[in-house]
Protein backbone atom coordinates (compact mmCIF):
# COMPACT_ATOMS: atom_id res chain seq x y z
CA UNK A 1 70.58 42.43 56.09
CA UNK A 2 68.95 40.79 53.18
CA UNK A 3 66.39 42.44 50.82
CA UNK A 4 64.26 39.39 50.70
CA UNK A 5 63.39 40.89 54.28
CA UNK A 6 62.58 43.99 53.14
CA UNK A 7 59.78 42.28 51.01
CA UNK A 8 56.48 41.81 52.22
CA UNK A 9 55.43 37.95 52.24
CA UNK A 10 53.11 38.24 49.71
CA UNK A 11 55.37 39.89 47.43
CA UNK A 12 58.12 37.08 48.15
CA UNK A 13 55.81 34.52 47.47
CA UNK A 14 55.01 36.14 43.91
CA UNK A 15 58.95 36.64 43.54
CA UNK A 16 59.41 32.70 44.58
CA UNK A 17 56.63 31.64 41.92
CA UNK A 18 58.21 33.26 39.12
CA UNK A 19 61.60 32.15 39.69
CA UNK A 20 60.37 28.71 39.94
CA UNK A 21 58.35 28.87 36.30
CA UNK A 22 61.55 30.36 34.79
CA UNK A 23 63.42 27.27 35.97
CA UNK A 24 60.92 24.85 34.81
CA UNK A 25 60.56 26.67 31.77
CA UNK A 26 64.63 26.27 31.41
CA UNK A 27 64.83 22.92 32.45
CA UNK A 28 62.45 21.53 30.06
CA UNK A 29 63.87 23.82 27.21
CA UNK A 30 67.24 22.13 28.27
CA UNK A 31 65.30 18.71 28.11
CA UNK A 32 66.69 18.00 31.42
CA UNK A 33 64.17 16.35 34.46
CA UNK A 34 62.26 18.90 36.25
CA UNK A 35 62.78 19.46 39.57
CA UNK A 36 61.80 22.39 41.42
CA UNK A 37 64.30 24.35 43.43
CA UNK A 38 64.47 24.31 46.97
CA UNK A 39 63.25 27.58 48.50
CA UNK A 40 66.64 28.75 49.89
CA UNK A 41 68.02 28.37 46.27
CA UNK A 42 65.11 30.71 44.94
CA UNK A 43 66.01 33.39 47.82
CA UNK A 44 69.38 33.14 46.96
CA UNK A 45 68.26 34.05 43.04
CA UNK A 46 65.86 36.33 44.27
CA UNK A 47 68.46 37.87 46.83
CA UNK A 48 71.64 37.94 43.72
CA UNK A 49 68.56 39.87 41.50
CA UNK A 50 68.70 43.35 43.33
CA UNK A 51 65.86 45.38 44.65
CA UNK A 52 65.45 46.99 41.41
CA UNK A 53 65.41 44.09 39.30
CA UNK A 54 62.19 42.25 42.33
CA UNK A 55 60.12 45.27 41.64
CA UNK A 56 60.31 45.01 37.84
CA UNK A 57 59.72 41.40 37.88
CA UNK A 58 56.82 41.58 40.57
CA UNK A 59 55.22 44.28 38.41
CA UNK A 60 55.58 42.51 35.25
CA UNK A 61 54.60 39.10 36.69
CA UNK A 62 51.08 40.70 38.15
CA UNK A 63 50.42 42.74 35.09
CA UNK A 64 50.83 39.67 32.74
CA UNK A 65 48.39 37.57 35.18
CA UNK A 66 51.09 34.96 35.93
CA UNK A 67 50.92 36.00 40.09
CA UNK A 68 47.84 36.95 41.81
């Protein structure tokens, strides 16, 4: 069983959002061409992360006003 099940929706989409700014963030640092990861590549970063590891990001995410 996967954690990204254990996650409600809303807190996977927040999870997904973030991943995807770190990678653009990454990608342009790298001055490579943008393109934004498919979504089973972002649950499979999501998934590698650990439950420990969502909940920090989620919290840090929300309380810096990047997620809603």
């Amino acid at each position: 069983m996967s954690f990204c099940s254990d996650l409600r929706f809303e807190d996977l989409q927040r999870l997904r959002k973030v991943c995807q700014r770190v990678h653009k963030v990454h990608m342009n640092r790298a001055s490579k061409k943008y393109e934004p990861l498919p979504l089973h590549e972002v649950d499979k970063w999501i998934e590698s992360m650990g439950p420990r590891i969502r909940e920090q990001r989620i919290k840090i995410a929300v309380d810096k006003g990047v997620v809603s």
